[in-house]
Every structure is written in structure tokens, then in C-alpha cells.
PDB file of N, CA and C in Angstrom:
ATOM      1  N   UNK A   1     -13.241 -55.429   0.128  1.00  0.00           N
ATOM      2  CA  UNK A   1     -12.373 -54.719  -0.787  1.00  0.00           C
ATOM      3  C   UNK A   1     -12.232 -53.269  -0.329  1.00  0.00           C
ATOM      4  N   UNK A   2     -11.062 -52.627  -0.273  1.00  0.00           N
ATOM      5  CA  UNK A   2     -10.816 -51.195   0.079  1.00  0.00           C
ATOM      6  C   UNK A   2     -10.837 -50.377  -1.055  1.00  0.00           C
ATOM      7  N   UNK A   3     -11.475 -49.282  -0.763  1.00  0.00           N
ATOM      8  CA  UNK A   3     -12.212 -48.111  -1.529  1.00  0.00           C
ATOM      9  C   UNK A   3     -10.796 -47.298  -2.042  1.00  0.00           C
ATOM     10  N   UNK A   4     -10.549 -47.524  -3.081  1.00  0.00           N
ATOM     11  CA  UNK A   4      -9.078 -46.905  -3.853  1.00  0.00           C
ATOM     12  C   UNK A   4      -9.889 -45.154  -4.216  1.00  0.00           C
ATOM     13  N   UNK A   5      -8.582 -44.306  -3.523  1.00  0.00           N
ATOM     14  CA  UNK A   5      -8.749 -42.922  -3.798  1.00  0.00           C
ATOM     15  C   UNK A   5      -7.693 -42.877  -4.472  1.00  0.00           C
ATOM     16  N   UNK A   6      -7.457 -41.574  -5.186  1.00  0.00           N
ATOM     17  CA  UNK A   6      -6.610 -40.801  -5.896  1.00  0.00           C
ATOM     18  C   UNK A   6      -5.839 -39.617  -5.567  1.00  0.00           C
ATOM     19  N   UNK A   7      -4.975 -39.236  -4.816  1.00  0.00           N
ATOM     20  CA  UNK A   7      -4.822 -37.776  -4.187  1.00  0.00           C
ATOM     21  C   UNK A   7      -3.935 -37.286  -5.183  1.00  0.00           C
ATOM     22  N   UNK A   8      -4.106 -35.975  -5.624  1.00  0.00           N
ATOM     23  CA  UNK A   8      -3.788 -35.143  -6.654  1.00  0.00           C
ATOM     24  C   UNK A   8      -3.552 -34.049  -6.297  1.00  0.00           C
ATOM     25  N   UNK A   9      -2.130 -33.984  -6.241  1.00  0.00           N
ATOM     26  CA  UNK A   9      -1.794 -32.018  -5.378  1.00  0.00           C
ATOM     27  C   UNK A   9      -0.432 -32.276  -6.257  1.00  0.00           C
ATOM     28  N   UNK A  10       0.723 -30.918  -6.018  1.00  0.00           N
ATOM     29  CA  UNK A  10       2.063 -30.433  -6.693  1.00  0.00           C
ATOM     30  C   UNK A  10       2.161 -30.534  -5.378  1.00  0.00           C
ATOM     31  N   UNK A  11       1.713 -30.355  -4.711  1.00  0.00           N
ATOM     32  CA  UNK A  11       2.984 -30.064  -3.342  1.00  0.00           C
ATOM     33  C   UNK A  11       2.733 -31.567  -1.948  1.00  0.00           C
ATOM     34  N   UNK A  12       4.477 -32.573  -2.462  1.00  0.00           N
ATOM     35  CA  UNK A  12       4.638 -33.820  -2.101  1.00  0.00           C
ATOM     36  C   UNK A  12       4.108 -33.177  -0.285  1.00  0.00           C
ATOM     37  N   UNK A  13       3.996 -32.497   0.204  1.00  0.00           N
ATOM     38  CA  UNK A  13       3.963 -32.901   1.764  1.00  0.00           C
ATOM     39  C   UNK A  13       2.542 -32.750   2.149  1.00  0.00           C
ATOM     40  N   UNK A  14       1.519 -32.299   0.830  1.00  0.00           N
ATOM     41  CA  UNK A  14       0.232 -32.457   0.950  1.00  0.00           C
ATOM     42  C   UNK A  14       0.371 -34.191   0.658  1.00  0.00           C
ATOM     43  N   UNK A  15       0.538 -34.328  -0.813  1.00  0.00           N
ATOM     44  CA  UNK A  15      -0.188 -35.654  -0.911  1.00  0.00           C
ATOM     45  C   UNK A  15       0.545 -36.875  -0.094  1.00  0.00           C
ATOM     46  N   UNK A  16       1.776 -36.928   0.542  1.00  0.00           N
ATOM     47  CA  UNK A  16       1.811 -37.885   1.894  1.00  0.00           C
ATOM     48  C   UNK A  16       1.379 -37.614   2.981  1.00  0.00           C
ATOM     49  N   UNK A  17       0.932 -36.292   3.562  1.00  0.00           N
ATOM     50  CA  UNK A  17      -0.223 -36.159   4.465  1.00  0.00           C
ATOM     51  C   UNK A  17      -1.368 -37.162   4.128  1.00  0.00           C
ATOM     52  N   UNK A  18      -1.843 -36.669   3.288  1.00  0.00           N
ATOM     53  CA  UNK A  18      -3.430 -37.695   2.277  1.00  0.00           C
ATOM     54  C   UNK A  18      -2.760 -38.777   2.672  1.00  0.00           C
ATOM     55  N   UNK A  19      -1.793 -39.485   1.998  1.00  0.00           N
ATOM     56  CA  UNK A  19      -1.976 -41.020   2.095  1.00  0.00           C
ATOM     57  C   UNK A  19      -1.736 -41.398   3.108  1.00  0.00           C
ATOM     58  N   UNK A  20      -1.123 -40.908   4.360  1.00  0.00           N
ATOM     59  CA  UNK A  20      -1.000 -41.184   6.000  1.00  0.00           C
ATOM     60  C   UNK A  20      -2.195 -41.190   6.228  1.00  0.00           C
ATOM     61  N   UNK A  21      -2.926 -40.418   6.026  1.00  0.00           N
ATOM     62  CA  UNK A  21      -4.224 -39.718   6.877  1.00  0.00           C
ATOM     63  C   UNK A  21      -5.151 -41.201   6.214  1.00  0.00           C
ATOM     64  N   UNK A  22      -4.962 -41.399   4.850  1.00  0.00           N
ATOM     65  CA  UNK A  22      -6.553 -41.979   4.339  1.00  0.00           C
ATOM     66  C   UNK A  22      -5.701 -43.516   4.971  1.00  0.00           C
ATOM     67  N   UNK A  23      -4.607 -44.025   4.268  1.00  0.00           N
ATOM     68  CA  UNK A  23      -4.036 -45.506   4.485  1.00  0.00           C
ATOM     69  C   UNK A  23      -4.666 -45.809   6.670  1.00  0.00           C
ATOM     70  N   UNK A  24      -4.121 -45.038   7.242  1.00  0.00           N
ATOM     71  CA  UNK A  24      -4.318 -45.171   8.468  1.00  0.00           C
ATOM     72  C   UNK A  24      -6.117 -45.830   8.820  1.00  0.00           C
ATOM     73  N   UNK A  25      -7.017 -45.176   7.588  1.00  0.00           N
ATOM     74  CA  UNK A  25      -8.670 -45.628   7.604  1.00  0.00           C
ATOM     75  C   UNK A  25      -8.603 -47.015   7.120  1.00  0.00           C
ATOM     76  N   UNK A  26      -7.508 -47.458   6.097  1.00  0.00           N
ATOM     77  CA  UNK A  26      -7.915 -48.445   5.742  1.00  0.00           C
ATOM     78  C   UNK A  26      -8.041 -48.226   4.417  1.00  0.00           C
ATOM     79  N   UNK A  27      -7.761 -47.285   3.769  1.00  0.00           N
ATOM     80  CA  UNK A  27      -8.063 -47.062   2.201  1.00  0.00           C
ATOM     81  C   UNK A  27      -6.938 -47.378   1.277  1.00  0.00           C
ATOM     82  N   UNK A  28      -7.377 -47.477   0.119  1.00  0.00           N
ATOM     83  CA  UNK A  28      -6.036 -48.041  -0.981  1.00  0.00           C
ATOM     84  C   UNK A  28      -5.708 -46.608  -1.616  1.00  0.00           C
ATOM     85  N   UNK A  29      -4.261 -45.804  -1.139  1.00  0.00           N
ATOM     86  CA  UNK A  29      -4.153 -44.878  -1.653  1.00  0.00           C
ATOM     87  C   UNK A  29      -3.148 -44.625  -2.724  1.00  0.00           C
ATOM     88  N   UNK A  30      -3.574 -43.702  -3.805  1.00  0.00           N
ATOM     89  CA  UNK A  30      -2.702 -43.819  -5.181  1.00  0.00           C
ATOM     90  C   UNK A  30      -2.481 -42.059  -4.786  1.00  0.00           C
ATOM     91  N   UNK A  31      -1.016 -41.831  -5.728  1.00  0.00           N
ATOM     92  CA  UNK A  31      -1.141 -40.448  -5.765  1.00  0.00           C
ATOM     93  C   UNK A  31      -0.528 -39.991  -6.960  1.00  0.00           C
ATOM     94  N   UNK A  32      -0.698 -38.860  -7.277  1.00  0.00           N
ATOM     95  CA  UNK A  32      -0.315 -38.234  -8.378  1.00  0.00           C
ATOM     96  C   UNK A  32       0.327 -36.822  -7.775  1.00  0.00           C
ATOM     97  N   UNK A  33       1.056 -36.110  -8.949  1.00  0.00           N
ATOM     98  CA  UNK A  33       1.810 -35.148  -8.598  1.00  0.00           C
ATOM     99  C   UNK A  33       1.261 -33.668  -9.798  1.00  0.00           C
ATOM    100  N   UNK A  34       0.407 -34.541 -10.908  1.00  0.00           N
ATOM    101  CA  UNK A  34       0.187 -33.416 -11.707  1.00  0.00           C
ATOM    102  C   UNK A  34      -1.005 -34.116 -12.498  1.00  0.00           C
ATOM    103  N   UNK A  35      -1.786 -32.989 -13.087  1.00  0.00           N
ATOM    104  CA  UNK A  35      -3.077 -33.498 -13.696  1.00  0.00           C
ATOM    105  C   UNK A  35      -2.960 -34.347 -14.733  1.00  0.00           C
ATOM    106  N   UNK A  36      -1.676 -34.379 -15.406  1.00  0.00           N
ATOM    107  CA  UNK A  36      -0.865 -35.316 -16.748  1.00  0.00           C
ATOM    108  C   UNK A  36      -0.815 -36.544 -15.491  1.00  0.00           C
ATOM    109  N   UNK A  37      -0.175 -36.392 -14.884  1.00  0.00           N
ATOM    110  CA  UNK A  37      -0.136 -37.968 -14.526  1.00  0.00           C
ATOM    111  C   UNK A  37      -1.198 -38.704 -13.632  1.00  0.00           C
ATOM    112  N   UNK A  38      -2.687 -37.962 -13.624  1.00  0.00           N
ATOM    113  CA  UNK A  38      -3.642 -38.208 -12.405  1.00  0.00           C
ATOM    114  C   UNK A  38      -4.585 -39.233 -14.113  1.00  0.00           C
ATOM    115  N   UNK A  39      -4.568 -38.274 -15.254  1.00  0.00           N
ATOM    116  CA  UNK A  39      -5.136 -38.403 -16.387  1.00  0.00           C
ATOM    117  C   UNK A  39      -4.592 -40.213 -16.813  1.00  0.00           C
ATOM    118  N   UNK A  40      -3.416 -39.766 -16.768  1.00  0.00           N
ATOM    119  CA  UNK A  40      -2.895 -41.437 -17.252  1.00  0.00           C
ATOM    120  C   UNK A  40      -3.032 -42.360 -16.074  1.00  0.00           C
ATOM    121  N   UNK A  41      -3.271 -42.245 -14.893  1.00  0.00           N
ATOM    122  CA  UNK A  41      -3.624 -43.335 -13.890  1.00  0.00           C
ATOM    123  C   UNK A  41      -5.434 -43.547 -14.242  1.00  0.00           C
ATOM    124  N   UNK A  42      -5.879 -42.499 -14.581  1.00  0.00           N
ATOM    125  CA  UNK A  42      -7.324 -42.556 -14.518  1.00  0.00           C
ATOM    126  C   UNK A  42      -7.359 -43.531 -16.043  1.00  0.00           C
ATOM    127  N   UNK A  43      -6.691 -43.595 -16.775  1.00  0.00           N
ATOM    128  CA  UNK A  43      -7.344 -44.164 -18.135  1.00  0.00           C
ATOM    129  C   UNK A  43      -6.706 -45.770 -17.616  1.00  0.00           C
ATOM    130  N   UNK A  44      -5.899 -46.080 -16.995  1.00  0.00           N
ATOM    131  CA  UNK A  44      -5.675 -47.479 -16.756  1.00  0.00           C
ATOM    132  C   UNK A  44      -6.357 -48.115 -15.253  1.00  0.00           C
ATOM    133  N   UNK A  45      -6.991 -47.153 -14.591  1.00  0.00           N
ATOM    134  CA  UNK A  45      -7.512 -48.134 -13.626  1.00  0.00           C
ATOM    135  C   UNK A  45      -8.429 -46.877 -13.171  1.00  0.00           C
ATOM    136  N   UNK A  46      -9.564 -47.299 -12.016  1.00  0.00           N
ATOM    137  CA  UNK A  46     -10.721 -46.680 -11.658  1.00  0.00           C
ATOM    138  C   UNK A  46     -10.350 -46.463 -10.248  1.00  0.00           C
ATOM    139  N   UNK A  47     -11.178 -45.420  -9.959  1.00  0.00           N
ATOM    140  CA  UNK A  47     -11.094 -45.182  -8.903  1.00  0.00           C
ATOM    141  C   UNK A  47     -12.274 -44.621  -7.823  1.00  0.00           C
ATOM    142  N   UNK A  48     -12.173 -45.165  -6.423  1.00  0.00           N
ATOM    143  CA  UNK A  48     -13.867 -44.291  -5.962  1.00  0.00           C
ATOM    144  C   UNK A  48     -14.353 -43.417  -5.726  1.00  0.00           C
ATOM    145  N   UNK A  49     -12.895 -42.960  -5.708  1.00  0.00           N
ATOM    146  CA  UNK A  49     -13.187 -40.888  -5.290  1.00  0.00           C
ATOM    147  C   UNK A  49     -11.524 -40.623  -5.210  1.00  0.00           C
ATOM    148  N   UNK A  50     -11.668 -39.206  -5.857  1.00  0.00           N
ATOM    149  CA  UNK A  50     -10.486 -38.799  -6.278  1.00  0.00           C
ATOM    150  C   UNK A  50     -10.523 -37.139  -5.574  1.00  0.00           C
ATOM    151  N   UNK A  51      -9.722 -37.310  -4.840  1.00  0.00           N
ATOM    152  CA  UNK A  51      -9.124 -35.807  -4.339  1.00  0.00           C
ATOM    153  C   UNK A  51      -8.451 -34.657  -4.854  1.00  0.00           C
ATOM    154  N   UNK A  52      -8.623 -33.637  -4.892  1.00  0.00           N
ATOM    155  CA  UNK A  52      -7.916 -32.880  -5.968  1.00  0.00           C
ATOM    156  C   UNK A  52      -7.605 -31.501  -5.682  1.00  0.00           C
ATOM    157  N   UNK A  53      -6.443 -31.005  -5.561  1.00  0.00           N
ATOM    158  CA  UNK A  53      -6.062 -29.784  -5.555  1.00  0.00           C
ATOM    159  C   UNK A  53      -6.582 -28.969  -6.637  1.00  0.00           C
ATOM    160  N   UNK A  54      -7.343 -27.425  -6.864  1.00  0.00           N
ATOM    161  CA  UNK A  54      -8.173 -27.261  -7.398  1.00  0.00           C
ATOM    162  C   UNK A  54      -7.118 -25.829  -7.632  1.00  0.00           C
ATOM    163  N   UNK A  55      -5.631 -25.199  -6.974  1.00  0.00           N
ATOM    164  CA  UNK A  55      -4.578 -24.832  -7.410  1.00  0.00           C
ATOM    165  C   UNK A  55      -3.483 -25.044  -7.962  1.00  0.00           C
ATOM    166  N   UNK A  56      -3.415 -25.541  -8.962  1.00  0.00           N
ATOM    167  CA  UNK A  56      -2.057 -26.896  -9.299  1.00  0.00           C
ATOM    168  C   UNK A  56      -1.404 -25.747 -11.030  1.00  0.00           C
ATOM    169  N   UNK A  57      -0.275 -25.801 -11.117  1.00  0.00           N
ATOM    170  CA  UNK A  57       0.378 -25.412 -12.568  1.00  0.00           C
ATOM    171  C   UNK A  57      -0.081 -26.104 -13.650  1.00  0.00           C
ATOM    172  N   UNK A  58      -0.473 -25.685 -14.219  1.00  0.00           N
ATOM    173  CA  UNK A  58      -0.883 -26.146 -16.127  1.00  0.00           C
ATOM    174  C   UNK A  58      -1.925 -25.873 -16.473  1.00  0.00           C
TER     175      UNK A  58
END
């Protein structure tokens, strides 16, 4: 089973970097665009490690 991450940034040419970079390992990658929508992926499914822009609006 592949290790599902979460990549969480505002700026789209970070988080398709992430999912090139992690998918290419072999990982199941999800992404989000804002902490509202990282929140509602997190309450319907789990994840093994979640990446996170730690500069984001809100």
C-alpha cells in the first residue's frame, strides 16, 4: 500500500512540484490549496504525513 501525503501550499507551482517530486517515489499524492480545504480532506480520509506551507493567507 502507498503512503498517502497531503501537500498544502497557495501557490499551485509549489504544490505540483510536491506531487511530481513525491508521485515519481511512488507515493499517493493529495493536494490542497488552502487550510479550509486541507481541514475538509483531513476529516474524510487520513493521511501519513502531511506537508505544509507554514506562510499561507487566513
Amino acid at each position: 500500500m502507498n503512503e498517502k501525503i497531503l501537500v498544502v501550499d497557495d501557490e499551485e507551482g509549489i504544490r505540483l512540484l510536491y506531487k511530481e517530486e513525491l508521485m515519481d517515489e511512488g507515493l499517493d499524492v493529495h493536494l490542497a490549496a488552502s487550510g479550509e480545504e486541507a481541514l475538509a480532506k483531513l476529516e474524510k480520509d487520513k493521511f501519513d504525513l502531511i506537508v505544509l506551507d507554514i506562510k499561507m493567507p487566513g
